[in-house]
Protein backbone atom coordinates (compact mmCIF):
# COMPACT_ATOMS: atom_id res chain seq x y z
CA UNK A 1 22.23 -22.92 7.81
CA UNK A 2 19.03 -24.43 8.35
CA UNK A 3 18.91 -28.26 8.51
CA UNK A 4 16.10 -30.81 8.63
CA UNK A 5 17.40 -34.01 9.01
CA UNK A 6 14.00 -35.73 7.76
CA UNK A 7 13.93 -33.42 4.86
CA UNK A 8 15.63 -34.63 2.14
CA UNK A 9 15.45 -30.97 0.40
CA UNK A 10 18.25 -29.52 1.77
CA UNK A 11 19.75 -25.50 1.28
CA UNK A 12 22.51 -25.54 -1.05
CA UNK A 13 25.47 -22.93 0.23
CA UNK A 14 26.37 -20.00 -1.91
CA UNK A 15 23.02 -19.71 -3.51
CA UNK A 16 20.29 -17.92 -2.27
CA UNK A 17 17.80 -18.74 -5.18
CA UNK A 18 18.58 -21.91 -4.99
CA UNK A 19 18.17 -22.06 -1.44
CA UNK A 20 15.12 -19.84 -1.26
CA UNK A 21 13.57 -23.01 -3.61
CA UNK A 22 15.03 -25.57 -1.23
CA UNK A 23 13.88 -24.19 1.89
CA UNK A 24 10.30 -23.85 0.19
CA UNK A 25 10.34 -27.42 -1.08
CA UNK A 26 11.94 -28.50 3.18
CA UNK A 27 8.73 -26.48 4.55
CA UNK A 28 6.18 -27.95 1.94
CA UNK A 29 6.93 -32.34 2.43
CA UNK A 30 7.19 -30.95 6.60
CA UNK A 31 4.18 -29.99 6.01
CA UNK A 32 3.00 -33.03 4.02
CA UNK A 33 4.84 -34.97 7.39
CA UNK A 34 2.42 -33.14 9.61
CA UNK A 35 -0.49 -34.05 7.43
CA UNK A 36 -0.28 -37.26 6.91
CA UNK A 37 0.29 -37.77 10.91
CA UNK A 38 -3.25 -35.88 10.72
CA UNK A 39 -4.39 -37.83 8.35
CA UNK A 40 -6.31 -40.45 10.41
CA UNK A 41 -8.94 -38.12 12.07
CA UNK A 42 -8.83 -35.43 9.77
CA UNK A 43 -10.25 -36.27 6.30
CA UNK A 44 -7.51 -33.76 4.45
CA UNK A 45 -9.75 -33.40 1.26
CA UNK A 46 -12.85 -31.87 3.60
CA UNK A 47 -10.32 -29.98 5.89
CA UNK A 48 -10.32 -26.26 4.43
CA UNK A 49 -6.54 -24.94 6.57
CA UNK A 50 -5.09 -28.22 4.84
CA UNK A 51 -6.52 -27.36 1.88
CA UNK A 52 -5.86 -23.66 1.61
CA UNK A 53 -2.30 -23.97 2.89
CA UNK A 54 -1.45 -27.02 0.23
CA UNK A 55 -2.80 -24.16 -2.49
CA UNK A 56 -1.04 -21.56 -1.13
CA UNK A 57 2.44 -23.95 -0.92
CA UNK A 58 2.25 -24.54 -4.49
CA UNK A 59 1.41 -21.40 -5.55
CA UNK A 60 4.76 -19.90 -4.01
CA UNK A 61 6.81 -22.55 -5.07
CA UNK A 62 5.93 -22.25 -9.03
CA UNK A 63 5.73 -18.35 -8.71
CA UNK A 64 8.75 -18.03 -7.22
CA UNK A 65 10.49 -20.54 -10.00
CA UNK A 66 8.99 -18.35 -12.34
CA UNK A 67 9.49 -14.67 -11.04
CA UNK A 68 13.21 -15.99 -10.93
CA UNK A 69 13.36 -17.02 -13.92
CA UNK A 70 12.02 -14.29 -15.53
CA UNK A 71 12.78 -11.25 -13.86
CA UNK A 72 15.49 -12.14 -11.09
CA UNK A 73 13.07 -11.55 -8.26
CA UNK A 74 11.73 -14.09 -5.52
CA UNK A 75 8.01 -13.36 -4.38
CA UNK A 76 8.78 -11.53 -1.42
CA UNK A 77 10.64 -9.14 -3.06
CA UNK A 78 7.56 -8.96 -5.89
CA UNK A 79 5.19 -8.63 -3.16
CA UNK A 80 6.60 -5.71 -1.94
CA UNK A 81 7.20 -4.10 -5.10
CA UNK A 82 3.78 -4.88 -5.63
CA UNK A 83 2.92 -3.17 -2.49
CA UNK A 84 5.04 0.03 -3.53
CA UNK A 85 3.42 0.45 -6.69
CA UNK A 86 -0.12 1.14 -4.76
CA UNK A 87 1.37 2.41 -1.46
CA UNK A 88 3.90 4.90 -2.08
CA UNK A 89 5.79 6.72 0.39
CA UNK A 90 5.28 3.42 2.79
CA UNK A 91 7.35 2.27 6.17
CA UNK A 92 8.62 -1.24 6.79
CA UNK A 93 5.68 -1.55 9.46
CA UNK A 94 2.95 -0.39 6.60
CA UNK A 95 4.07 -3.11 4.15
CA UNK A 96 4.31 -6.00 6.76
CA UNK A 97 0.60 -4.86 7.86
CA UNK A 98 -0.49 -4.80 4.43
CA UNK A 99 1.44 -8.13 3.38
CA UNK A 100 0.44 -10.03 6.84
CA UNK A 101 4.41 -10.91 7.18
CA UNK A 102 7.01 -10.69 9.83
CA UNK A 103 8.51 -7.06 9.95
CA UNK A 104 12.01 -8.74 10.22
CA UNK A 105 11.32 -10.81 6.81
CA UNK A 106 10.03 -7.29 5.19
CA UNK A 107 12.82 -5.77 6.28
CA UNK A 108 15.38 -8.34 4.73
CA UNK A 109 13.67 -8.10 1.35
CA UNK A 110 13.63 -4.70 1.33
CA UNK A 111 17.58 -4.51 2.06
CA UNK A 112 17.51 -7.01 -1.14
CA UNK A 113 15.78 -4.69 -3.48
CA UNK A 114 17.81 -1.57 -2.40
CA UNK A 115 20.68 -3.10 -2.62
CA UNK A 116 19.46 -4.21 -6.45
CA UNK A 117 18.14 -0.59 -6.94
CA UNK A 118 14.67 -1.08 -7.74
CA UNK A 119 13.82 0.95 -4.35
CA UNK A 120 14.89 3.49 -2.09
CA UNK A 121 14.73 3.97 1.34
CA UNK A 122 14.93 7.63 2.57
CA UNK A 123 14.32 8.74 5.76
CA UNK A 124 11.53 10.40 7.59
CA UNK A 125 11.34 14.07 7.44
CA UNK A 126 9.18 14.27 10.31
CA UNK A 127 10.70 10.93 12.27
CA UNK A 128 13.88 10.30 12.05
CA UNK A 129 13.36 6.64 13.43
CA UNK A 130 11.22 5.95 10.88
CA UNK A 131 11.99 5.69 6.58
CA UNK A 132 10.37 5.85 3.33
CA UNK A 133 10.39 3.45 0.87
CA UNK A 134 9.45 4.19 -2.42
CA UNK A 135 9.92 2.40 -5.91
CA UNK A 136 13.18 3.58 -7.94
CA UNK A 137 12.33 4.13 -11.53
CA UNK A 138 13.93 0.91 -12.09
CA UNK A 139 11.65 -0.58 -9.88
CA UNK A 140 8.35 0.99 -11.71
CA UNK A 141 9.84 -0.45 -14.84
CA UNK A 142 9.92 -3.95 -13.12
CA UNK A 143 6.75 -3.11 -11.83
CA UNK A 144 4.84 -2.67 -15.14
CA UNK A 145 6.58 -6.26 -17.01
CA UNK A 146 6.08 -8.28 -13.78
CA UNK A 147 2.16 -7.30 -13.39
CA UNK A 148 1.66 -7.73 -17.31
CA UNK A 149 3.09 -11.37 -16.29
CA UNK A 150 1.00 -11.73 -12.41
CA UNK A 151 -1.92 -10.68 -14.40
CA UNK A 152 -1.89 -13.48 -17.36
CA UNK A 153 -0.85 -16.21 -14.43
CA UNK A 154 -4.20 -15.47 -12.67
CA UNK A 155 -6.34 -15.48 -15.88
CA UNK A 156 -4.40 -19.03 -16.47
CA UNK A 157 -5.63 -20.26 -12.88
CA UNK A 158 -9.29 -19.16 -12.86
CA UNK A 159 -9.76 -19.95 -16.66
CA UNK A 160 -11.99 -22.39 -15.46
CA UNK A 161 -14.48 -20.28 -13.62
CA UNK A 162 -17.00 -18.73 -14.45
CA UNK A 163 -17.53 -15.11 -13.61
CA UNK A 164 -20.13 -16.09 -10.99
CA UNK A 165 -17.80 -18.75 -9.28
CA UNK A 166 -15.09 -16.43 -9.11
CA UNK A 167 -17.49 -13.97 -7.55
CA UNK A 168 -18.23 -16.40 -5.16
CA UNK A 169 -14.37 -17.46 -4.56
CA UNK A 170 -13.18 -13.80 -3.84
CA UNK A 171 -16.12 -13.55 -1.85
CA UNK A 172 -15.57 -16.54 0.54
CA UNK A 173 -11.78 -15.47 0.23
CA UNK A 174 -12.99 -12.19 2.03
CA UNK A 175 -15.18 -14.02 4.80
CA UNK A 176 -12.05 -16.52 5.68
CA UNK A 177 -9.55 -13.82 6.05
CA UNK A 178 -11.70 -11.84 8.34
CA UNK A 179 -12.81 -14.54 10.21
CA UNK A 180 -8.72 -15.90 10.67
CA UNK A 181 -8.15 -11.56 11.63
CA UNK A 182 -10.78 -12.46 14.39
CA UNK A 183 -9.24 -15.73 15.90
């Protein structure tokens, strides 16, 4: 079991959603450790990786409360379902390429969602080192109640843009994540 001695979040045993929360809130006030060490040369409101990161940390942590509380699901294992709803017929390595994610974290969240039935993994006919992974129909069934609710939590966070700003955001969005595929 992980431990953080100056995190005061720590994993609860015997509860992996639980946990999965815990851990998230450990990483995020490490994080907000680091910054504030930072802090003094680095104005943190101008500083975009601060600022991105911060966005992305909360983002997680009040998707994931609510994909578990409404569907039984963490975000990894909605990511890849959401991944498997446009990719079919997909490998571990295609869905950690396409998520930007350890293979080894893939591959644990796809063991979760087989083992919950909502995929299956088959293996290659032409490589037998190699396997399929495909959405059960129990899985497309998730699929089509969880992106009714993804969808209406992404109208709730850009309400407040106009169609021209959010333009712009996906836009810059684009530049920044080819520029970070180039450092």
């Amino acid at each position: 079991m992980l431990k953080n001695p100056g995190c005061k979040y720590q994993p609860k045993k015997d509860h992996f959603l639980i946990y999965e929360r815990d851990l998230l809130f450990c990483i995020i006030s490490t994080y907000l450790d680091l910054v504030s060490i930072f802090m003094q040369k680095i104005n943190i409101d101008r500083h975009a990786t601060a600022q991105i990161n911060m966005l992305a940390n909360k983002l997680m942590l009040k998707s994931s409360t609510a994909y578990t509380q409404n569907f039984g699901i963490g975000m990894m294992e909605w990511r890849v379902i959401s991944v498997l709803s446009s990719s079919p017929n997909s490998s571990l390595q295609s869905i950690s390429d396409i998520l930007g994610l350890d293979k080894a974290a893939v591959s644990r969240t796809v063991k979760k969602l087989e083992e919950k039935k909502y995929i299956s993994v088959d293996g290659d006919e032409t490589d037998k080192r190699m396997y399929v992974i495909n959405l059960t129909p129990k899985g497309e069934q998730l699929y089509e109640v969880a992106a009714d609710f993804a969808i209406e939590r992404e109208k709730l966070l850009l309400e407040n843009l106009s169609e021209d700003e959010k333009d712009q955001l996906f836009n810059m969005l684009k530049i920044l994540k080819n520029k970070v595929n180039e450092m």
